[in-house]
C-alpha atoms as a PDB file:
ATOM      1  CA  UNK A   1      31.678 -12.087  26.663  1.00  0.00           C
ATOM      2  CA  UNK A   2      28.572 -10.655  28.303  1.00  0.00           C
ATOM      3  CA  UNK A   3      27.108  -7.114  27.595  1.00  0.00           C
ATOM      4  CA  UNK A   4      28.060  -4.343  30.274  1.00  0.00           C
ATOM      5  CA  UNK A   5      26.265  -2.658  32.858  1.00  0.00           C
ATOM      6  CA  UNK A   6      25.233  -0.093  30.553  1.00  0.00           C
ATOM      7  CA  UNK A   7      23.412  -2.321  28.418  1.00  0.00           C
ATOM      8  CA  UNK A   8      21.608  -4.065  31.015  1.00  0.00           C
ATOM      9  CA  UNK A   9      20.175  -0.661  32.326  1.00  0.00           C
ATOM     10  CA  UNK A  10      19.186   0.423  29.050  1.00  0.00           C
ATOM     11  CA  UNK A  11      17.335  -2.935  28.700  1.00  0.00           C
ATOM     12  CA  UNK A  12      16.004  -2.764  32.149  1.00  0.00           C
ATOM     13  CA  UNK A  13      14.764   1.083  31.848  1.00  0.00           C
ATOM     14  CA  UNK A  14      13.453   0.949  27.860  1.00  0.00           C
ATOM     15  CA  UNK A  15      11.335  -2.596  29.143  1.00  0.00           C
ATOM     16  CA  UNK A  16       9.609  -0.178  32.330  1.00  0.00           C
ATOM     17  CA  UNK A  17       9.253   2.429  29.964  1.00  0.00           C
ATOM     18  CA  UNK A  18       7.423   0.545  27.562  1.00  0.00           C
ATOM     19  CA  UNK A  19       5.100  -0.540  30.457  1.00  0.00           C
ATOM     20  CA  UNK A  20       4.671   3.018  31.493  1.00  0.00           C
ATOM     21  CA  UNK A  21       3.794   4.404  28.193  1.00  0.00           C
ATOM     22  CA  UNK A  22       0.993   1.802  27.242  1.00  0.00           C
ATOM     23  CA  UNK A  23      -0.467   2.555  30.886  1.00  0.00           C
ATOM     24  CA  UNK A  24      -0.236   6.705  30.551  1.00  0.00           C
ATOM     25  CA  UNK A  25      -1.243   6.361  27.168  1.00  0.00           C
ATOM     26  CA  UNK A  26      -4.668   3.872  28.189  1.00  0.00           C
ATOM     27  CA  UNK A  27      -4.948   5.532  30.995  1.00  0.00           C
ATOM     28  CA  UNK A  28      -5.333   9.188  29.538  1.00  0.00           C
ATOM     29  CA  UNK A  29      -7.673   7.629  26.664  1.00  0.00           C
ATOM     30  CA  UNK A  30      -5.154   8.579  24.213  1.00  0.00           C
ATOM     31  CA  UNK A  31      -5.551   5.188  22.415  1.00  0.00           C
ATOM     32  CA  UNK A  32      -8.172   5.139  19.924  1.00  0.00           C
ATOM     33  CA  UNK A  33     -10.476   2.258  18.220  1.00  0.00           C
ATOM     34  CA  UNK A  34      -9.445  -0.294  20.939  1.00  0.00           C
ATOM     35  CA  UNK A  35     -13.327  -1.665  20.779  1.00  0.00           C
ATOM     36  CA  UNK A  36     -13.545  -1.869  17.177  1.00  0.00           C
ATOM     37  CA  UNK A  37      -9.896  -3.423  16.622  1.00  0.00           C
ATOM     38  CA  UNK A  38      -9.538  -5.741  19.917  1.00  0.00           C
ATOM     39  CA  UNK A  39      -8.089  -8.456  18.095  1.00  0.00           C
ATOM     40  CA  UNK A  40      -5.373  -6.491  16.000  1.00  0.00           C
ATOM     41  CA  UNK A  41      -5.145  -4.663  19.499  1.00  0.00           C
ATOM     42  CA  UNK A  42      -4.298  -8.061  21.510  1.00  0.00           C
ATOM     43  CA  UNK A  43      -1.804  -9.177  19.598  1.00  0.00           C
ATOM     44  CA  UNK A  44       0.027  -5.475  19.440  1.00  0.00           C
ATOM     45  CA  UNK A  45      -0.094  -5.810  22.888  1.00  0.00           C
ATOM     46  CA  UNK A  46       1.269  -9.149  23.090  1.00  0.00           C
ATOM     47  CA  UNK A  47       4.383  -8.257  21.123  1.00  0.00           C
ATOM     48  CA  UNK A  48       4.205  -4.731  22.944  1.00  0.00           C
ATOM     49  CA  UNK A  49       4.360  -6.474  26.523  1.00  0.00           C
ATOM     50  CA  UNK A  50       6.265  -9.940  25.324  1.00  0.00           C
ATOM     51  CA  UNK A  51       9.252  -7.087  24.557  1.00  0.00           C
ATOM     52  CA  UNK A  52       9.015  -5.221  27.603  1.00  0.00           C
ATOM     53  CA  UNK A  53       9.381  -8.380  29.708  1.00  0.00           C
ATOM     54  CA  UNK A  54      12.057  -9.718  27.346  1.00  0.00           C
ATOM     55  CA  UNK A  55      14.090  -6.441  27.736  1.00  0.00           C
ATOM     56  CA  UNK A  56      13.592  -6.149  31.972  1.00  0.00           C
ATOM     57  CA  UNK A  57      14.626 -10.128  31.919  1.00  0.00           C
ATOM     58  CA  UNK A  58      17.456  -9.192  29.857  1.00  0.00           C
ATOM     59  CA  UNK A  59      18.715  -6.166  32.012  1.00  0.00           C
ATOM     60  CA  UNK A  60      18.326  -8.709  34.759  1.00  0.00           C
ATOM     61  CA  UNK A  61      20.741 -11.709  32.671  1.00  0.00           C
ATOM     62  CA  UNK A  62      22.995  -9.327  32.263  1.00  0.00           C
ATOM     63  CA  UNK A  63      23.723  -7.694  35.126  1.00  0.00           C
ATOM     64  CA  UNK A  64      23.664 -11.635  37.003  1.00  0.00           C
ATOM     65  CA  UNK A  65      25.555 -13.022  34.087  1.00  0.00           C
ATOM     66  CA  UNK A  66      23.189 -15.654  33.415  1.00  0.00           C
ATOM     67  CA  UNK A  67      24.349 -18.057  30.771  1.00  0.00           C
ATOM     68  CA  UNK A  68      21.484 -16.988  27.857  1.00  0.00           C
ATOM     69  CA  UNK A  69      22.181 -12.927  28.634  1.00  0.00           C
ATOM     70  CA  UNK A  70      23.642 -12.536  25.424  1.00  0.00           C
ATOM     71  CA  UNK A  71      21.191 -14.158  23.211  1.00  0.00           C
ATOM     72  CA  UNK A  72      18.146 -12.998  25.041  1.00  0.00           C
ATOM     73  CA  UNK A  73      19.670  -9.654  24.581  1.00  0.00           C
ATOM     74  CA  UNK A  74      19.632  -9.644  20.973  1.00  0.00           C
ATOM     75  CA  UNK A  75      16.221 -11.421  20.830  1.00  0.00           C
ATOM     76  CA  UNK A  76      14.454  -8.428  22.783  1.00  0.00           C
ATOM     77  CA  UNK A  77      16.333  -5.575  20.688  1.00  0.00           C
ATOM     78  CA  UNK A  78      15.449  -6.977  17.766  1.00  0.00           C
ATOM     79  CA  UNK A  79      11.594  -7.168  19.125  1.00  0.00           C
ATOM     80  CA  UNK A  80      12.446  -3.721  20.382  1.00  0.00           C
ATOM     81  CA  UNK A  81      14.065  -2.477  16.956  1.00  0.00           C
ATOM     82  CA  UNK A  82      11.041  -3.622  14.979  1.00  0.00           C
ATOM     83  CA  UNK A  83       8.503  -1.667  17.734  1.00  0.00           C
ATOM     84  CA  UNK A  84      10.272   1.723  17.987  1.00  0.00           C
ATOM     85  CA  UNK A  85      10.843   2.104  14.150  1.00  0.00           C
ATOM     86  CA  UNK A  86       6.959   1.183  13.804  1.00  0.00           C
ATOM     87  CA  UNK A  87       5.841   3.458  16.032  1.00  0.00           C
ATOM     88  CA  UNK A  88       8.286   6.148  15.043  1.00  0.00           C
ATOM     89  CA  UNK A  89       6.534   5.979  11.618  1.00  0.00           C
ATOM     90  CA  UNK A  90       3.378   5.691  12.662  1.00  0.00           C
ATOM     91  CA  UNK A  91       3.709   8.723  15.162  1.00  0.00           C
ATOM     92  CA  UNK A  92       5.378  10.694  12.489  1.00  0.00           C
ATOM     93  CA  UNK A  93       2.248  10.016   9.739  1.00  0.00           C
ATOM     94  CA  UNK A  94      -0.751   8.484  10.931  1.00  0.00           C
ATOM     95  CA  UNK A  95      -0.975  10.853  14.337  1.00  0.00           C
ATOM     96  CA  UNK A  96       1.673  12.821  14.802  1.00  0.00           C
ATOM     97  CA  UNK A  97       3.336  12.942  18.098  1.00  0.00           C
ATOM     98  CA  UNK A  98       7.093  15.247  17.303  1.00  0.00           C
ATOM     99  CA  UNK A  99       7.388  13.952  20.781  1.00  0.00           C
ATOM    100  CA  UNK A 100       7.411  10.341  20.494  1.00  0.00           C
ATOM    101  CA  UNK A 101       9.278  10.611  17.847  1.00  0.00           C
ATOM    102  CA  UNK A 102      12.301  12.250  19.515  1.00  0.00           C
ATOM    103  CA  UNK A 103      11.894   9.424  22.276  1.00  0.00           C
ATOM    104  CA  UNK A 104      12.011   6.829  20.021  1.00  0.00           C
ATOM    105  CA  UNK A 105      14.922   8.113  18.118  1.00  0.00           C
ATOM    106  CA  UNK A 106      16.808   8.095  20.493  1.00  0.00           C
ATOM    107  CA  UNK A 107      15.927   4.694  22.037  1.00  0.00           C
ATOM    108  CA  UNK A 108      16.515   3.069  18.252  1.00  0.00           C
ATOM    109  CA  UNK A 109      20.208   4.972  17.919  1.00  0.00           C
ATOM    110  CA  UNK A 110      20.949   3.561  21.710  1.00  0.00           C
ATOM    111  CA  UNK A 111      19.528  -0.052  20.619  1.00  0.00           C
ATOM    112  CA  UNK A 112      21.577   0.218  17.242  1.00  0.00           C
ATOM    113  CA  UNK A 113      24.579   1.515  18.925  1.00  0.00           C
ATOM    114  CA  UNK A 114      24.562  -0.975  21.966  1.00  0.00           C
ATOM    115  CA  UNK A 115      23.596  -3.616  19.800  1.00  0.00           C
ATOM    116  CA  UNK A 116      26.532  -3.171  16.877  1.00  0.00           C
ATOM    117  CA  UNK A 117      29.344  -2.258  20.022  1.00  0.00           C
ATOM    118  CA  UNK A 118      28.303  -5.480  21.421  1.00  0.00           C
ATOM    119  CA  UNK A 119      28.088  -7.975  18.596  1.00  0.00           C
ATOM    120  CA  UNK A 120      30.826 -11.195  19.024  1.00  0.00           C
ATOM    121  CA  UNK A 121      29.424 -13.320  16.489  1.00  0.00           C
ATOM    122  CA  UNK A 122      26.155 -14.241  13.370  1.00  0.00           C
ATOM    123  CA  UNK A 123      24.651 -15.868  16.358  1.00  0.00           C
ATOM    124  CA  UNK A 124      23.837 -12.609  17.739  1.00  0.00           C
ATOM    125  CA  UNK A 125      22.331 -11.465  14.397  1.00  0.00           C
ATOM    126  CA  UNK A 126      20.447 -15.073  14.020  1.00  0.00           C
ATOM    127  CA  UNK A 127      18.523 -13.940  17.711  1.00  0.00           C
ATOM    128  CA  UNK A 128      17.879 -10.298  16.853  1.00  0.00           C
ATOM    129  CA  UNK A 129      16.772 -11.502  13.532  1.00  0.00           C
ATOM    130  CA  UNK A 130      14.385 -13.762  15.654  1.00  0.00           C
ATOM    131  CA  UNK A 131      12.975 -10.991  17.570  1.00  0.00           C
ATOM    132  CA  UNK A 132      11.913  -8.447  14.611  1.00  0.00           C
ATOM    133  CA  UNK A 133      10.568 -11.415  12.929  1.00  0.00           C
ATOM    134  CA  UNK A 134       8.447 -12.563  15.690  1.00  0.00           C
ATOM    135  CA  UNK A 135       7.302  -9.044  16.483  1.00  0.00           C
ATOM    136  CA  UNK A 136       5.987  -8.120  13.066  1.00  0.00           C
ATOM    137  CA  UNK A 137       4.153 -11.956  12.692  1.00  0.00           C
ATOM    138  CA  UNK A 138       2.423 -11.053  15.949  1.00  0.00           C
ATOM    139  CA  UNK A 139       0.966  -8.051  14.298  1.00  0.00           C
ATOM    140  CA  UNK A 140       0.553  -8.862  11.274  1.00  0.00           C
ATOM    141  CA  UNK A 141      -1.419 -11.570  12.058  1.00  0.00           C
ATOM    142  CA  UNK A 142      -3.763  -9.533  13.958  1.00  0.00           C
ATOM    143  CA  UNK A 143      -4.640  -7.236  11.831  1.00  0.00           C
ATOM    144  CA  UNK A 144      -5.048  -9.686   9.138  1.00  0.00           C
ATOM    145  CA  UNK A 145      -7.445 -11.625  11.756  1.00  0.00           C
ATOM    146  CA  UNK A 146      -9.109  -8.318  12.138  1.00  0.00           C
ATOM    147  CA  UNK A 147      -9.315  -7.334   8.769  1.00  0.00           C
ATOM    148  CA  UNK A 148     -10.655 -10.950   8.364  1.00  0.00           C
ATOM    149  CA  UNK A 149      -7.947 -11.435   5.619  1.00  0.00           C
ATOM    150  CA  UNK A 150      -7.954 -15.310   5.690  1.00  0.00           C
ATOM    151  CA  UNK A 151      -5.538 -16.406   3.444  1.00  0.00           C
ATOM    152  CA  UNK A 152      -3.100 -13.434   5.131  1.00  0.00           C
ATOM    153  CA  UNK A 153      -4.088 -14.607   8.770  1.00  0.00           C
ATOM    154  CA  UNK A 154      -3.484 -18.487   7.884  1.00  0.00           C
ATOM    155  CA  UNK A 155      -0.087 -17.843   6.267  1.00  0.00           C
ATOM    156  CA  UNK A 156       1.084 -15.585   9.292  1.00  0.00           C
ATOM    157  CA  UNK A 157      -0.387 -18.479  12.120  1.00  0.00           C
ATOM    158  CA  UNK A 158       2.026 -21.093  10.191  1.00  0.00           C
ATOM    159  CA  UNK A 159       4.852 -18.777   9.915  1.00  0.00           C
ATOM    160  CA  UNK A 160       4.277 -18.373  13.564  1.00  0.00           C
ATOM    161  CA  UNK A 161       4.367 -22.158  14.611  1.00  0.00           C
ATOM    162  CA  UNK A 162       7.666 -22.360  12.253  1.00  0.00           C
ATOM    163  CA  UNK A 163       8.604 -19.272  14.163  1.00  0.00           C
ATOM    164  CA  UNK A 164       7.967 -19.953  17.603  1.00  0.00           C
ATOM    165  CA  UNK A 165       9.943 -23.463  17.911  1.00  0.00           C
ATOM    166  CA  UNK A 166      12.509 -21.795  15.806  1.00  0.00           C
ATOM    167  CA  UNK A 167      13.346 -19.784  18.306  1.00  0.00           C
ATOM    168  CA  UNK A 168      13.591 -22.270  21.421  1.00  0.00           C
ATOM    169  CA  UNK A 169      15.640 -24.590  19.706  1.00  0.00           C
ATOM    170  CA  UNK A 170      17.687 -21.291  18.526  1.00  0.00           C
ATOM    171  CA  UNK A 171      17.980 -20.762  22.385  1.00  0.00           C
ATOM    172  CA  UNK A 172      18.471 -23.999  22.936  1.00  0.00           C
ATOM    173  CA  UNK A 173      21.368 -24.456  20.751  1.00  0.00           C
ATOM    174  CA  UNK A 174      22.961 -21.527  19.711  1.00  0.00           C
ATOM    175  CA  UNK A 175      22.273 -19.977  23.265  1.00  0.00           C
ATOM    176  CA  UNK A 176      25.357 -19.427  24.774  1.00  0.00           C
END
């Protein structure tokens, strides 16, 4: 059983709106110490943008009722679980933004709710477990690179090769 039309949308519009709030927010200078962290900045990004795409190419399985929909789903919620209750925290302490914070409340109780309404089986917990996991090794592991935190930056590469085939053959089996 595939997600509904209402999921795909919400995948489709939270992935553009992801896109459009890095570019207002670069755009508008809003984003500070990019010189001075580029590294733990990259791989933000590279989560950032990885779960934007994941989430528009998810609308899109959906709403075609491609054969991985399902488990792509879960992978980019999880990703997208993980990013919203970061920067929820980090907008509600470190610069403080009541704003965002609304907005991303209420994209992590649509992503819960969606999510939990939609679940059929573990597998669908095994690929959003996949996603927050991936997520947070992307940035930890730049700002341990940053922070030139060796030992932290090694551990966080290997759990990322482990992680990374993990995941296609988790696709690649347990995909639907």
């Amino acid at each position: 059983m595939q997600p509904g039309r209402g999921v795909a949308v919400f995948c489709t519009v939270t992935g553009a709106l992801m896109f459009a709030a890095w570019t207002m927010l670069l755009a508008a200078g809003q984003v500070s110490g990019v010189r001075e962290n580029a590294v733990a900045f990259s791989f933000h990004w590279t989560a950032e943008f990885l779960t934007a795409i994941l989430l528009v190419g998810a609308g899109l399985f959906i709403l075609r009722s491609r054969i991985l929909a399902r488990p792509l789903y879960y992978f980019a919620t999880g990703m997208l679980f993980i990013a919203a209750l970061g920067a929820a925290v980090y907008y509600s302490t470190v610069e403080p933004s009541p704003a965002f914070v609304v907005v991303l409340g209420i994209i992590l109780t649509f992503g819960v709710v969606l999510a939990w309404r939609n679940r059929v089986s573990a597998r669908d917990y095994l690929f959003f477990l996949l996603g927050t996991v991936l997520y947070a090794e992307l940035n930890v592991t730049g700002v341990a690179l940053q922070a030139e935190q060796q030992s932290i930056a090694v551990y966080t590469l290997i759990a990322l090769t482990v992680t990374l085939p993990g995941v296609v053959l988790s696709f690649r089996y347990f995909g639907e």
